[in-house]
Protein backbone atom coordinates (compact mmCIF):
# COMPACT_ATOMS: atom_id res chain seq x y z
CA UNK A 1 -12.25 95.78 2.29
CA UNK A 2 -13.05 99.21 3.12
CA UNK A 3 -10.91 99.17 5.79
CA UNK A 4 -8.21 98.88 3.38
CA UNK A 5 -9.87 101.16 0.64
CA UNK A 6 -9.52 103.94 3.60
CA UNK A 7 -6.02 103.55 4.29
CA UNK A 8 -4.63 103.36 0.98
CA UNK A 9 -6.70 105.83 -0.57
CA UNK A 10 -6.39 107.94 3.18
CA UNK A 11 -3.92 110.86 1.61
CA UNK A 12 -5.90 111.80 -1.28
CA UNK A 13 -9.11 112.21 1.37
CA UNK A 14 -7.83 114.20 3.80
CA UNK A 15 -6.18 116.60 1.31
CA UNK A 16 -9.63 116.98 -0.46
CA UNK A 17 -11.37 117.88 3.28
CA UNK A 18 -8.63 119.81 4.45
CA UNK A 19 -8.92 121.94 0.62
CA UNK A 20 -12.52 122.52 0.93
CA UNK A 21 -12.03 123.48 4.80
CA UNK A 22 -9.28 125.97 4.21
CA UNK A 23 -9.97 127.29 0.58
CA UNK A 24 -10.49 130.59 -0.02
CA UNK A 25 -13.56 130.25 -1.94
CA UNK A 26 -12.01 132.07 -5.28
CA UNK A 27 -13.59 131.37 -8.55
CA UNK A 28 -12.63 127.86 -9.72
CA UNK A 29 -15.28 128.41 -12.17
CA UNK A 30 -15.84 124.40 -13.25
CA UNK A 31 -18.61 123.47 -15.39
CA UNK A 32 -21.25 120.65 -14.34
CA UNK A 33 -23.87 121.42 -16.40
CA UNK A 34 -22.67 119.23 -19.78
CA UNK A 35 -23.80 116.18 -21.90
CA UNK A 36 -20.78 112.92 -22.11
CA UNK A 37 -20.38 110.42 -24.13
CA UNK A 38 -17.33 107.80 -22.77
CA UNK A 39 -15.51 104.60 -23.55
CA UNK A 40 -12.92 102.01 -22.29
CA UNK A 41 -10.98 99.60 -22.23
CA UNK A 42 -10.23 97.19 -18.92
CA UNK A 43 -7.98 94.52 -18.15
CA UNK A 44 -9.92 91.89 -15.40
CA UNK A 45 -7.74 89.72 -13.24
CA UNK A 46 -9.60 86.17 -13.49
CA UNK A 47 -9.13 84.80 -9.62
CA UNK A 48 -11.80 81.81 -10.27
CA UNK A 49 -10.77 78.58 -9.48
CA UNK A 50 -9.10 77.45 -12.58
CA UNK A 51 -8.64 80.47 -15.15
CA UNK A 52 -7.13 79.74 -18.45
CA UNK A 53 -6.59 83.45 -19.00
CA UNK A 54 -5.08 85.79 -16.00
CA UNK A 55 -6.77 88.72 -17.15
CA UNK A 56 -9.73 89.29 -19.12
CA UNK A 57 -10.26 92.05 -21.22
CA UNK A 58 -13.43 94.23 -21.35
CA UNK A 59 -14.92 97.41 -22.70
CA UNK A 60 -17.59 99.69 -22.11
CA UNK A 61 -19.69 102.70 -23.23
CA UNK A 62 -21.60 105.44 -21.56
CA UNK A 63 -23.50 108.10 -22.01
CA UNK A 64 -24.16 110.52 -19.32
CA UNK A 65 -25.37 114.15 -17.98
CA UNK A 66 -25.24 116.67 -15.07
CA UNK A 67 -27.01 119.86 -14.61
CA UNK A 68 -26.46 122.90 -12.32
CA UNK A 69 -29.67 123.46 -10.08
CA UNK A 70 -28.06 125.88 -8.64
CA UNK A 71 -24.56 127.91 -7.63
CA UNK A 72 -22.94 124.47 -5.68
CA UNK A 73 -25.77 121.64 -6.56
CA UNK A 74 -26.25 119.07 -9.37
CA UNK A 75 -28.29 116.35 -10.76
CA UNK A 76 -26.66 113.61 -12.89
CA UNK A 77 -27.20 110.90 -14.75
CA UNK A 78 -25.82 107.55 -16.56
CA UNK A 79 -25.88 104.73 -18.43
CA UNK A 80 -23.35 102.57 -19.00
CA UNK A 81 -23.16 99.13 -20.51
CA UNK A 82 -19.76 97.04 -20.28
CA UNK A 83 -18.29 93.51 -21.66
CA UNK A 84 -16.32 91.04 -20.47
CA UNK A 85 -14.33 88.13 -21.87
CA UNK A 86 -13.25 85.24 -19.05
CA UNK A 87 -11.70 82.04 -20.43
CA UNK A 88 -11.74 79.12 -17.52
CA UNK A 89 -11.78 75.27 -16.92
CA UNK A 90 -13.86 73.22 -16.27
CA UNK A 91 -13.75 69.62 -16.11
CA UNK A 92 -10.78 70.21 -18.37
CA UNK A 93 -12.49 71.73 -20.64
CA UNK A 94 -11.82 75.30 -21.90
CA UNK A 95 -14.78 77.32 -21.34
CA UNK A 96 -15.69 80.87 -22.57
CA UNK A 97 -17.99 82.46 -19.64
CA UNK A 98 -18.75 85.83 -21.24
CA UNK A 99 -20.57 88.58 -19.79
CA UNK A 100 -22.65 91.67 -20.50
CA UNK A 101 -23.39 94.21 -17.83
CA UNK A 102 -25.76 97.51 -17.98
CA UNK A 103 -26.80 100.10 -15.06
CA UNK A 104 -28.77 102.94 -15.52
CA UNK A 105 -27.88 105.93 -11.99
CA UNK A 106 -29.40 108.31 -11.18
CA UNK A 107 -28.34 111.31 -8.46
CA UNK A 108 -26.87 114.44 -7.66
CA UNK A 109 -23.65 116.08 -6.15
CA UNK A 110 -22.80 118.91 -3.86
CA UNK A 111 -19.57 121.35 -5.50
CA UNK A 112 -17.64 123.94 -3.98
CA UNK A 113 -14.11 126.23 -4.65
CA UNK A 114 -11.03 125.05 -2.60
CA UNK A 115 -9.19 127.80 -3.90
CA UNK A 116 -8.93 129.92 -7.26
CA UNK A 117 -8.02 126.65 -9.37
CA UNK A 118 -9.09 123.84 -7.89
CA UNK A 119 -13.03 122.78 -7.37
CA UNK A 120 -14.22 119.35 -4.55
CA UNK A 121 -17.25 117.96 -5.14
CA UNK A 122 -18.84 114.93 -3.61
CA UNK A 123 -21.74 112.70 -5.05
CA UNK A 124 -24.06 110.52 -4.48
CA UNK A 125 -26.00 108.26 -6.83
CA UNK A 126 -29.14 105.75 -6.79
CA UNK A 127 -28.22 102.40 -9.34
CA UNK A 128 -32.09 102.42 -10.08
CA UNK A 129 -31.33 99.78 -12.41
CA UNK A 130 -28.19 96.98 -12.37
CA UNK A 131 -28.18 93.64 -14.90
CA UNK A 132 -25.61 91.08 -16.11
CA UNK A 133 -26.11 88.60 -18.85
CA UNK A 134 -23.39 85.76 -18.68
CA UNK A 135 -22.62 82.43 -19.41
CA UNK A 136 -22.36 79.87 -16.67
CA UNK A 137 -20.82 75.84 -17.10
CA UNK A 138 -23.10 72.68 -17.14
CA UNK A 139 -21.50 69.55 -16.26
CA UNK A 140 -23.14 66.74 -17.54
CA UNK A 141 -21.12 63.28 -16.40
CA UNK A 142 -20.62 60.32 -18.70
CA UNK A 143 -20.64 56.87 -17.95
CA UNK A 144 -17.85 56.27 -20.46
CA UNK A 145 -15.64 58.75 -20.83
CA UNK A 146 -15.02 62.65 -20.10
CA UNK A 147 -18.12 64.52 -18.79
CA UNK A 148 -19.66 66.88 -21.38
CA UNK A 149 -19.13 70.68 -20.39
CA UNK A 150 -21.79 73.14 -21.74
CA UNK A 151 -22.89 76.83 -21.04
CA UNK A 152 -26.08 78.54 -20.57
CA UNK A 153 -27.24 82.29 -20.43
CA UNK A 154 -27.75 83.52 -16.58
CA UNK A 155 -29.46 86.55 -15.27
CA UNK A 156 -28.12 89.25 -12.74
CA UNK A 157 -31.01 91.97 -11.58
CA UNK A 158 -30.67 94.41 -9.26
CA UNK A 159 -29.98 97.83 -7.65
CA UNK A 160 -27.31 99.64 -5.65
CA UNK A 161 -25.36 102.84 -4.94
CA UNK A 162 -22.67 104.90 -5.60
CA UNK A 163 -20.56 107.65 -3.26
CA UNK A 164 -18.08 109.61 -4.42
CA UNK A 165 -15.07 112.08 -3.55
CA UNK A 166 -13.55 114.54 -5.87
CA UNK A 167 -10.92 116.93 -7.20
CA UNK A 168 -11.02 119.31 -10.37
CA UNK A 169 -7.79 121.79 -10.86
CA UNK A 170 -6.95 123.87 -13.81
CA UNK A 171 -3.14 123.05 -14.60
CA UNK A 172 -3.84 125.97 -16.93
CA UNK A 173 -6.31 127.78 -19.43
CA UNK A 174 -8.01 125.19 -21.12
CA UNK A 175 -6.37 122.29 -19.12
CA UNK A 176 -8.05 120.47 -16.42
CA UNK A 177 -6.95 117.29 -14.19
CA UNK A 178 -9.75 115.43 -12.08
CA UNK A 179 -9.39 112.62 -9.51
CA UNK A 180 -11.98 110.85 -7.84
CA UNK A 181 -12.05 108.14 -5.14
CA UNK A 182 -15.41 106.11 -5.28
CA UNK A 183 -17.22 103.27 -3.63
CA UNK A 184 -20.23 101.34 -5.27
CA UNK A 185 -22.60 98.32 -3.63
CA UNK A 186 -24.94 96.67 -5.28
CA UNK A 187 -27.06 94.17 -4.60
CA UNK A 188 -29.08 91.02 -6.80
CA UNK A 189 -30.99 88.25 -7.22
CA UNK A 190 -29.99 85.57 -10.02
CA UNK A 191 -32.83 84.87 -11.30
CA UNK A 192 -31.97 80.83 -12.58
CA UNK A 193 -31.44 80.09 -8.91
CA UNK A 194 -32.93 83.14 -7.04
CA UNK A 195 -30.28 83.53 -5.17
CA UNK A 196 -29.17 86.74 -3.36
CA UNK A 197 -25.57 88.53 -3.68
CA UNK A 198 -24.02 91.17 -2.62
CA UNK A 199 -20.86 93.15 -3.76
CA UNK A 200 -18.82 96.45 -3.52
CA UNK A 201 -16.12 98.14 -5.82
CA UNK A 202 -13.67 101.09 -4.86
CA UNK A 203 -12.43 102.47 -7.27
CA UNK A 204 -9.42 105.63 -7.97
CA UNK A 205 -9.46 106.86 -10.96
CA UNK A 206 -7.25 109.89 -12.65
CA UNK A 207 -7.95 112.05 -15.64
CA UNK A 208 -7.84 115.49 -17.59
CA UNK A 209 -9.70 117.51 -19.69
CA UNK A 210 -8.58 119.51 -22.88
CA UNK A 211 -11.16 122.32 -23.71
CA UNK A 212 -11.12 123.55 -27.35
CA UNK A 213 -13.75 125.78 -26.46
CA UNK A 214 -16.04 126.82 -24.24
CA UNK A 215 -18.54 124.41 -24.99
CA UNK A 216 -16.51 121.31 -25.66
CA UNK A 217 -13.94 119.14 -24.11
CA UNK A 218 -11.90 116.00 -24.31
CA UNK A 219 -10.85 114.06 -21.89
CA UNK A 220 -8.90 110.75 -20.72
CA UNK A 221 -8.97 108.92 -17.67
CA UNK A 222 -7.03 105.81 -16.39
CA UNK A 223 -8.73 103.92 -12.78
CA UNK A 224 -8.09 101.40 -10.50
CA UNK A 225 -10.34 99.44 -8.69
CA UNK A 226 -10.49 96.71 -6.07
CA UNK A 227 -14.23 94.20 -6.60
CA UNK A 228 -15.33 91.93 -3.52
CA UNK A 229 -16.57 88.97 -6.12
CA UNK A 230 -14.65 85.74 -5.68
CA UNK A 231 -14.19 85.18 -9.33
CA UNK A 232 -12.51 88.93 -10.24
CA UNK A 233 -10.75 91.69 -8.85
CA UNK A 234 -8.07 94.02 -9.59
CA UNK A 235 -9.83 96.30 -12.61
CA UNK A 236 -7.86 98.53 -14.73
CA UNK A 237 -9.60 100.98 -16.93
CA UNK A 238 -7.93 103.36 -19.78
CA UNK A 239 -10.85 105.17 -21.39
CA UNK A 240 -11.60 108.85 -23.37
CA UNK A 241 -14.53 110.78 -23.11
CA UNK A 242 -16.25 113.49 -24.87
CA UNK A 243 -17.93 116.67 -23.12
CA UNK A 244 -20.57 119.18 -24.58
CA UNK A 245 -20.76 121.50 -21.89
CA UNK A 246 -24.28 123.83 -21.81
């Protein structure tokens, strides 16, 4: 997997190394010192065994922070809590296996000019906190006829973290575009069982920012992300988010 996360995603590395190796260190002037708010919407390909539904959708909110320690370093923070909706069979039976997922990451990045627009920071980031609520079938057989298909709740507890690559360039005044190549791993117990699993995302993603002002801006983003898990993959985000810089 991230064998195949390097090659495809191979270009947009090496131009980011070769920027912040060659740059002339002018004044990109980006802010990371600012207080977000963001949302989303995903579509979820369903590769379990028997979806009803190809893709499931899913949404999520966030609220995060970063603040400038000093000239090129920065803490950050975030929260984040995200649905699902997967529809599958199961004995022949439709089943809704809904989830609910929440992380709380903690962390810091290292920024620097690659010229006197664009800006290449890297990340990295501590999951000090991963969950997941969802539904899971019970089969029951009958003696007489169909078996009876159920759900219960099932708990996902855990930790991870996060690594990051990034871009910021000003298109113009007041006009930003950011991309950012990431790779998460986490790793849980499920608690019903206490089993142990382990799983890793990478994820592009693509946005701007429109600044109003100095102390606000809006942005929208659209990422794409490859998942290890056997019963999902393929996640596509489009989400907006809201920036009160300090």
């Amino acid at each position: 997997m991230w064998r195949w996360s390097v090659t495809r995603y191979g270009p947009l590395i090496a131009f980011a190394v070769f920027s912040g190796l060659s740059g002339s260190g002018g004044a990109a002037d980006f802010s990371y010192s600012y207080l977000e708010l963001a949302a989303d919407l995903s579509r979820t390909e369903n590769t379990a065994t028997a979806p009803l539904e190809n893709d499931a959708d899913g949404r999520s909110f966030g609220i995060g922070g970063s603040w400038e320690v000093s000239d090129s370093v920065y803490v950050k923070y975030a929260w984040s809590r995200e649905t699902k909706e997967f529809v599958n069979e199961v004995a022949l039976t439709p089943v809704d296996l809904n989830s609910e997922q929440s992380a709380i990451a903690l962390g810091g990045g290292y920024h620097w000019d690659a010229g006197e627009r664009t800006g290449i920071y890297t990340e990295a980031l501590a999951i000090v906190d991963f969950a997941v609520e969802h539904l899971i079938p019970v089969v029951v057989p009958s003696r007489s006829g169909p078996p009876t298909v159920s759900t219960v709740e099932s708990s996902i507890e855990g930790y991870g973290f996060s690594a990051a690559l990034g871009m910021r360039h000003w298109i113009r005044d007041g006009l930003e575009v950011e991309v950012q190549l990431s790779r998460t791993h986490t790793r849980a117990d499920v608690l019903r069982t206490e089993a142990e699993i382990s799983d890793s995302e990478t994820m592009l993603r693509v946005g701007g920012h429109v600044y109003p002002d100095d102390g606000l801006s809006v942005g929208a983003f659209f990422s794409y992300s490859r998942h290890t898990d056997d019963n999902f993959d393929n996640i596509r985000k489009l989400g907006i988010s809201l920036r009160f810089h300090f």
